[in-house]
Protein backbone atom coordinates (compact mmCIF):
# COMPACT_ATOMS: atom_id res chain seq x y z
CA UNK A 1 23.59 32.34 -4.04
CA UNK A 2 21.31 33.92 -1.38
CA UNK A 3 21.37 37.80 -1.23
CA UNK A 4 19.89 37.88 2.32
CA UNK A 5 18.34 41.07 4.22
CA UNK A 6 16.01 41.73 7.28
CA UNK A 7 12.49 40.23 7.24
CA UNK A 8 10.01 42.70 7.47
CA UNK A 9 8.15 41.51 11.39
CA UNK A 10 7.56 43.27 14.21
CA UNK A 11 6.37 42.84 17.64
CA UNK A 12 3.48 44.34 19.35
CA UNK A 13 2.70 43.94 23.08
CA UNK A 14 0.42 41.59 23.63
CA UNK A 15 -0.56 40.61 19.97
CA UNK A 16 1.10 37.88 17.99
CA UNK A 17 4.25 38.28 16.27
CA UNK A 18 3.91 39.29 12.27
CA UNK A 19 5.99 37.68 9.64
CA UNK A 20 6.11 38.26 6.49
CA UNK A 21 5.74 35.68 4.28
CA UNK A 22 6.07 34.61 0.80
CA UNK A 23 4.36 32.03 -1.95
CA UNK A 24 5.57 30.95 -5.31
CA UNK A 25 4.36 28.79 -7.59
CA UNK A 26 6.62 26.47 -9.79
CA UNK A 27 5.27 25.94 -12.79
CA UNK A 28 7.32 23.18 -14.03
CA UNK A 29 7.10 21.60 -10.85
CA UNK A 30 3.53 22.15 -10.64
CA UNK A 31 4.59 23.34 -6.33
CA UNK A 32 3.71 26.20 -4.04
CA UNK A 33 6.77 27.06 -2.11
CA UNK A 34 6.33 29.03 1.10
CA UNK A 35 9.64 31.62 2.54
CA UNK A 36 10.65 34.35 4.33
CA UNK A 37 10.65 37.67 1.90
CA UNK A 38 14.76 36.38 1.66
CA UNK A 39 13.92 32.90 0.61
CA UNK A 40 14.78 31.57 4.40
CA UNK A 41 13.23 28.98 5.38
CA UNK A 42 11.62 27.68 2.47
CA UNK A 43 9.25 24.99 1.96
CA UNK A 44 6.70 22.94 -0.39
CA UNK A 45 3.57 23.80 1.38
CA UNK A 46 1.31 22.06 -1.85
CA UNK A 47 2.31 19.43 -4.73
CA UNK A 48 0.46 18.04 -7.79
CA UNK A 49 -0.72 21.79 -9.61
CA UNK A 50 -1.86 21.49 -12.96
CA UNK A 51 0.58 24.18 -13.89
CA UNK A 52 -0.07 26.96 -11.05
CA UNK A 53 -0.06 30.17 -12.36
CA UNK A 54 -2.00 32.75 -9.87
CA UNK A 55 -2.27 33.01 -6.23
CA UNK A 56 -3.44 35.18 -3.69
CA UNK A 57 -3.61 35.07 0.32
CA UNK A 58 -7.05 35.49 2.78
CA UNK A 59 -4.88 36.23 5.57
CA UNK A 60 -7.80 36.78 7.88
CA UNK A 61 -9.08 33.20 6.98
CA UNK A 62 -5.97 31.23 6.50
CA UNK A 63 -6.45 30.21 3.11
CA UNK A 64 -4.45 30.37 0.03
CA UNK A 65 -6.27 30.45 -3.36
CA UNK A 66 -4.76 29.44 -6.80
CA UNK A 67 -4.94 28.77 -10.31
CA UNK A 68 -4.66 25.60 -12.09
CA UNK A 69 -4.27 26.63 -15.83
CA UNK A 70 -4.15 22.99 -16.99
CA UNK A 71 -3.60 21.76 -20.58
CA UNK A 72 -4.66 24.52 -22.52
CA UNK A 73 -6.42 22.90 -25.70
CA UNK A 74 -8.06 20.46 -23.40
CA UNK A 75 -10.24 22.94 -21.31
CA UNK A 76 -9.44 21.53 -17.65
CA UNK A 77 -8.67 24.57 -15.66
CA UNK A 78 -9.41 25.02 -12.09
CA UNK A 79 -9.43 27.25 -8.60
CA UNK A 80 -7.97 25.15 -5.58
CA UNK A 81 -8.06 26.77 -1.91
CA UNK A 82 -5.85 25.72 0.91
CA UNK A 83 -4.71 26.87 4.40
CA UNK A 84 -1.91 28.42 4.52
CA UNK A 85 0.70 25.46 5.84
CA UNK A 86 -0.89 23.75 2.23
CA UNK A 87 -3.59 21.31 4.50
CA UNK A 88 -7.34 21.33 3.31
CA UNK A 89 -6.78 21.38 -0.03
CA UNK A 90 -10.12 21.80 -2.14
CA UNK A 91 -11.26 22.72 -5.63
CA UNK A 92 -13.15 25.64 -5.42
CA UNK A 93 -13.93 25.91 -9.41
CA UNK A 94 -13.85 22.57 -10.73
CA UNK A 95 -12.67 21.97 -14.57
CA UNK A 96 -14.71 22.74 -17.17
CA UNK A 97 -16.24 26.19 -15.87
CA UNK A 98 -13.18 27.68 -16.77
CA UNK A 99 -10.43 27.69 -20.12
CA UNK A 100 -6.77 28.47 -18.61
CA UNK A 101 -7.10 30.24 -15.48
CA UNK A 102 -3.83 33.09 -15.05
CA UNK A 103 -3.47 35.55 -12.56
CA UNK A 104 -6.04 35.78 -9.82
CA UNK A 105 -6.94 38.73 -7.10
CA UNK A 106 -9.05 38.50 -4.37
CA UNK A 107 -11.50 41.40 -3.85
CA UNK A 108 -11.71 40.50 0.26
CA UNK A 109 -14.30 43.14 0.77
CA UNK A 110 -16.69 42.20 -2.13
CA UNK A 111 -15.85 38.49 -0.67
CA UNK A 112 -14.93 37.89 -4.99
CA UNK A 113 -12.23 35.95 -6.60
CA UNK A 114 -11.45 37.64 -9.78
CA UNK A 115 -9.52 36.05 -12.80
CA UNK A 116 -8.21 36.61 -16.47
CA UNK A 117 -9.09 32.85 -18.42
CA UNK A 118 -6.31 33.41 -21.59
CA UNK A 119 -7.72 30.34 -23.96
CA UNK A 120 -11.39 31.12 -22.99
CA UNK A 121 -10.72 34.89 -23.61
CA UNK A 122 -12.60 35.91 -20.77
CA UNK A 123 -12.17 38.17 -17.46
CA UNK A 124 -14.42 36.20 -14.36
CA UNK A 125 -15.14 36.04 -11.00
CA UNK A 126 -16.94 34.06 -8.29
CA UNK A 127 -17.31 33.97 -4.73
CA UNK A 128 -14.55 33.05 -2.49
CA UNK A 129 -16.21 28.85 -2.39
CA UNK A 130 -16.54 29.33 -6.20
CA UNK A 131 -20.36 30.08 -6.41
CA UNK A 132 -22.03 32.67 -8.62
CA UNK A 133 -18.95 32.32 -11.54
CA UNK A 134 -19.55 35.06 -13.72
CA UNK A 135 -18.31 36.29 -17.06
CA UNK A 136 -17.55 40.22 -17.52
CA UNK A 137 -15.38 40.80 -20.28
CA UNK A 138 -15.64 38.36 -23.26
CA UNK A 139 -12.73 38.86 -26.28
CA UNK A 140 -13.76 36.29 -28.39
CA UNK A 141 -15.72 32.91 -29.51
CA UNK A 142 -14.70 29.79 -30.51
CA UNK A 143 -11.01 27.74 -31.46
CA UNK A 144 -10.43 30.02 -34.32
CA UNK A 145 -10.50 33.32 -31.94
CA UNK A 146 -8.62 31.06 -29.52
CA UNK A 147 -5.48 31.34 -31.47
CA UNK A 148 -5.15 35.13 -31.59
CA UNK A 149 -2.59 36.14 -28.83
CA UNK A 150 -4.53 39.35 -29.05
CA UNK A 151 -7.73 38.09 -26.98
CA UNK A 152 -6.34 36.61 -24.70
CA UNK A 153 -6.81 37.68 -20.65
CA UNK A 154 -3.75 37.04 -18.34
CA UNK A 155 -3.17 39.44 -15.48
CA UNK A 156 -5.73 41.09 -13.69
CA UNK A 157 -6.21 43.78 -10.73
CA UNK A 158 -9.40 46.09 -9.46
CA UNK A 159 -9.91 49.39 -8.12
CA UNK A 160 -12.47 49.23 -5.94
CA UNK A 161 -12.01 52.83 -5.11
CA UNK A 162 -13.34 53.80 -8.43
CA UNK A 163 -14.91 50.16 -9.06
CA UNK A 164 -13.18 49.18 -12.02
CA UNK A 165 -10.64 46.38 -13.14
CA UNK A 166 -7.60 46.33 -14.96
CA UNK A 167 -6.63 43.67 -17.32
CA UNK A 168 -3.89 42.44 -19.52
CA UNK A 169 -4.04 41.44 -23.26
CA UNK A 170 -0.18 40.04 -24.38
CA UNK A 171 -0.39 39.61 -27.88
CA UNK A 172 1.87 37.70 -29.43
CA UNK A 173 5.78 37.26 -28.44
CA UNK A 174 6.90 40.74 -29.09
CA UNK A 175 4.53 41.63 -31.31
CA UNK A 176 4.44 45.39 -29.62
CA UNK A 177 0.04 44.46 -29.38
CA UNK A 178 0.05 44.24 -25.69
CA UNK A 179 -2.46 46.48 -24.13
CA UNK A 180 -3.88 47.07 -20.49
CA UNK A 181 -7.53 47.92 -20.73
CA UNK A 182 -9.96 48.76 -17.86
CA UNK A 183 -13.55 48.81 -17.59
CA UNK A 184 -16.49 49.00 -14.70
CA UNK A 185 -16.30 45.79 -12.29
CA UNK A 186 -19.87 45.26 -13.33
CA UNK A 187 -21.64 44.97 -16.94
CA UNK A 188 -23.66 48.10 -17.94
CA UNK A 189 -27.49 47.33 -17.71
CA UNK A 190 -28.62 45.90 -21.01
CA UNK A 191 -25.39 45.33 -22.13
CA UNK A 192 -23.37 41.84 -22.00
CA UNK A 193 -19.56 40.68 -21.70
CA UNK A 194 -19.10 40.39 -25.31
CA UNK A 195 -20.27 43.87 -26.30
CA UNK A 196 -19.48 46.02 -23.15
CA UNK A 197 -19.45 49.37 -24.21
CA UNK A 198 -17.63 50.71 -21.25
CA UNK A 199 -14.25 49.10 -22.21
CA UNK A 200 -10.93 51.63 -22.27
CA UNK A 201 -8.09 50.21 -23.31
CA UNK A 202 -5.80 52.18 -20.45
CA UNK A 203 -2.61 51.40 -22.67
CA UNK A 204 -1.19 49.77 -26.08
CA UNK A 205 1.68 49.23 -28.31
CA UNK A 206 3.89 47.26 -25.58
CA UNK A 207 5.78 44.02 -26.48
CA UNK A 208 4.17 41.42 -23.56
CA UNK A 209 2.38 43.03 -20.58
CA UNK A 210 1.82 39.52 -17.93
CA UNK A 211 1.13 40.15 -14.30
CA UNK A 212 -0.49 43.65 -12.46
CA UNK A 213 -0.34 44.62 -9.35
CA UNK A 214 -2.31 47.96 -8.29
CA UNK A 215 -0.43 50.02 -5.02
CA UNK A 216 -4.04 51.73 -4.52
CA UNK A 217 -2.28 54.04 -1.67
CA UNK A 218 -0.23 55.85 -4.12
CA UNK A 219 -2.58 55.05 -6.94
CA UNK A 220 0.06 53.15 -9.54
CA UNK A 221 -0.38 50.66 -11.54
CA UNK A 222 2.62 48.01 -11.96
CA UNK A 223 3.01 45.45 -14.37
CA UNK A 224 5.68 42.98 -15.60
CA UNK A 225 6.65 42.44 -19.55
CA UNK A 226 8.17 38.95 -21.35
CA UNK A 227 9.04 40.68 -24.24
CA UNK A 228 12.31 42.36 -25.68
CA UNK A 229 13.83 45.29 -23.69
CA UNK A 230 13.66 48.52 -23.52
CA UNK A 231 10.17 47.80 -22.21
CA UNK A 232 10.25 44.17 -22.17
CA UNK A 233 11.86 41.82 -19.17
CA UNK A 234 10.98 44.68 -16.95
CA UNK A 235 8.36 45.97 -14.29
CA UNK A 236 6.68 49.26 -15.22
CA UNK A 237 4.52 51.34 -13.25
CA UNK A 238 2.10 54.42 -14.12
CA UNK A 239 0.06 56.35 -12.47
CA UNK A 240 -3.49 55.21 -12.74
CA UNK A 241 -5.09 58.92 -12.58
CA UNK A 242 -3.12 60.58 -15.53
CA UNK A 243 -6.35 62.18 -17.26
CA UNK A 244 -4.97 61.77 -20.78
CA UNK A 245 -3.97 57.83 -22.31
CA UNK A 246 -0.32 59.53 -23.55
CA UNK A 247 -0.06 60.46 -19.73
CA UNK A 248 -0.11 56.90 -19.44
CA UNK A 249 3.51 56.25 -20.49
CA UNK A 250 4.72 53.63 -18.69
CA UNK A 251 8.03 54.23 -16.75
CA UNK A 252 10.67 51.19 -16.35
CA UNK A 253 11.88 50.67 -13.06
CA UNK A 254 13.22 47.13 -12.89
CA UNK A 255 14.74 45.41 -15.99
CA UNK A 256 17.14 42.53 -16.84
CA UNK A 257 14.39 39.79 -15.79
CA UNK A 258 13.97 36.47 -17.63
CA UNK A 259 10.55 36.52 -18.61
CA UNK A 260 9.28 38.16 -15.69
CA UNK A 261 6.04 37.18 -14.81
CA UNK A 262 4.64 37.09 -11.32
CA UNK A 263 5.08 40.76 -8.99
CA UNK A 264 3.82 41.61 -5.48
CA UNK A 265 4.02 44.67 -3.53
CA UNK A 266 4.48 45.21 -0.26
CA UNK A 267 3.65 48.92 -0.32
CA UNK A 268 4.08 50.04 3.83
CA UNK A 269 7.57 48.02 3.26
CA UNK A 270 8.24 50.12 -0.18
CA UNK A 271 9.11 47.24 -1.56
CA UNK A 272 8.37 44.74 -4.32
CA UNK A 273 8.81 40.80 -5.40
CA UNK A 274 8.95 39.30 -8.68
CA UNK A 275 9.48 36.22 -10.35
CA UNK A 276 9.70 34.89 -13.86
CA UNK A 277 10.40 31.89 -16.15
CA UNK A 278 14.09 31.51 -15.62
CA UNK A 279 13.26 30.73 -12.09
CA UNK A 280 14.68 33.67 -10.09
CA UNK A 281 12.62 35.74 -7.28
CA UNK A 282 13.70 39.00 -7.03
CA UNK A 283 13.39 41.96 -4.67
CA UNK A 284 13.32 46.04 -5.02
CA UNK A 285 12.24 49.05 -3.68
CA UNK A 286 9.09 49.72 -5.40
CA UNK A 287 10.90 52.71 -7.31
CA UNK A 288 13.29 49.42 -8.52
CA UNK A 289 16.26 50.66 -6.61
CA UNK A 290 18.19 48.10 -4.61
CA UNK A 291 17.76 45.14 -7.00
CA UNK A 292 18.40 41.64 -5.35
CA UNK A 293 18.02 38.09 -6.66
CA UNK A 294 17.80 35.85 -4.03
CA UNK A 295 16.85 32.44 -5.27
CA UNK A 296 17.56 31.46 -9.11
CA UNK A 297 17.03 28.17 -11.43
CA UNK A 298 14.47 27.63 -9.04
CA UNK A 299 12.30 25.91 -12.17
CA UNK A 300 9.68 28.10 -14.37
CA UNK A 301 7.96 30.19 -11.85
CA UNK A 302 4.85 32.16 -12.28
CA UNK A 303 2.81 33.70 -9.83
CA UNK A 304 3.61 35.24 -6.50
CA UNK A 305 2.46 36.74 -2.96
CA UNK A 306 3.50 38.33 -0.20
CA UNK A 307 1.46 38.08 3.52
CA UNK A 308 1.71 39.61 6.65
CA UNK A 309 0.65 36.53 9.07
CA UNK A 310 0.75 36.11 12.76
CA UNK A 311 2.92 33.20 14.28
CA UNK A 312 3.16 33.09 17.71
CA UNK A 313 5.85 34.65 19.77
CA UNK A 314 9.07 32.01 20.44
């Protein structure tokens, strides 16, 4: 069943038309599926993923970027970069130079990749062709520290206002140790990744906290949760500038999800997407009102974006 509704375009005179468009990974189907913000017109742009799981859009250079988080005991994670119709496919960070790649965000003015790495318990970043990786947040060392749901880094956004990042750590399933921490976007001089002493963890005590997305107009954070209700299944949102951590309280405003994991906004349309495991994509006003699922048992899906790109006028 397909709850459709207007795509957000428009026209301008003499400029090409702008559509908005959509990208979903399916992680049991290891695909990238491009769509109208309705699911119109959708389409496998990419096939063959190692288990997608982030994915961001360079709009002004027609590329895609995503993750690859691979087998996760076996170390073979990657970064793969296409255009945006899925052609010129190419591994930007081979396997090996990082664990199990999750979400991703591109920093286009910094010209950075940045990623959370969940078994190698590290946040990271390179340049957009995968040069210059670098470590800045380390949790842990080793297989033993591998196991502890508590280190490990899987959604990620930045600030670049106030040049810091935001990152999640899950915990276990519903173990109520998920916590969003934040810290500088670079290492304190003389210190390393491992002992930063900069680190804040920005909130704690929730059941599963995945994916972030940061609407830096309005200055909120928003987040998705797989773990039990009243927090859990849902998106959540709060303000990034509260000055005191039980100012932080996160506010529900989209529940009943199936594991949600993957959100996007699309703040000038005041309006949201999300996916998750059961393999629905979802759409809201980014206050959650006006709830639609318009695709569902679409597979496990993880990650998603929304882009504003130019196609020329019919």
């Amino acid at each position: 069943m397909t709850d459709a509704f207007a795509t957000n375009s428009k026209s301008m005179p003499g400029k090409d038309h702008v559509v908005g468009r959509l990208f979903v990974l399916e992680l049991s189907g290891g695909r990238i599926h491009s769509m109208g913000p309705d699911g119109s017109n959708r389409r496998v742009i990419v096939s063959d993923c190692h288990l997608p799981d982030g994915i961001v859009v360079d709009v002004e250079a027609g590329h895609i970027y995503w993750t690859n988080m691979g087998i996760p005991n076996l170390n073979d994670g990657s970064i793969e970069r296409a255009d945006l119709d899925g052609s010129s496919r190419k591994v930007v960070v081979p396997q090996g130079v990082t664990h199990t790649p999750k979400q991703l965000h591109l920093e286009k003015r910094s010209g950075k990749l940045y990623w959370c790495d969940r078994e190698g318990m590290r946040v990271m970043r390179a340049n957009l062709d995968g040069t210059n990786v670098e470590t800045l947040v380390k949790t842990g060392e080793g297989e033993n520290d591998s196991r502890d749901a508590t280190r490990w880094c899987v959604g990620i956004t930045i600030d670049p206002e106030r040049g810091q990042i935001y990152w999640t750590q899950k915990g276990a399933d519903n173990s109520g140790l998920g916590r969003i921490l934040r810290a500088s976007i670079d290492i304190p001089n003389g210190e390393d990744a491992a002992k930063r002493t900069d680190v804040e963890v920005w909130l704690d005590n929730l059941p599963e906290p995945i994916d972030l997305e940061l609407d830096l107009e309005n200055r909120v954070l928003y987040w998705t949760d797989r773990g039990n209700p009243p927090l859990g299944n849902t998106v959540n949102r709060s303000s990034i500038d509260a000055p005191a951590r039980n100012q932080h309280a996160p506010q529900p405003v989209l529940g009943d999800l199936m594991e949600g994991i993957g959100i996007a906004l699309d703040v000038p349309g005041n309006r949201m997407f999300i996916t998750d495991l059961g393999g629905s994509v979802y759409s809201a006003k980014l206050d959650g009102s006006e709830k639609r699922t318009f695709l569902f048992a679409q597979g496990n899906l993880s990650g998603v974006a929304y882009a504003e790109i130019a196609s020329e006028e019919n």
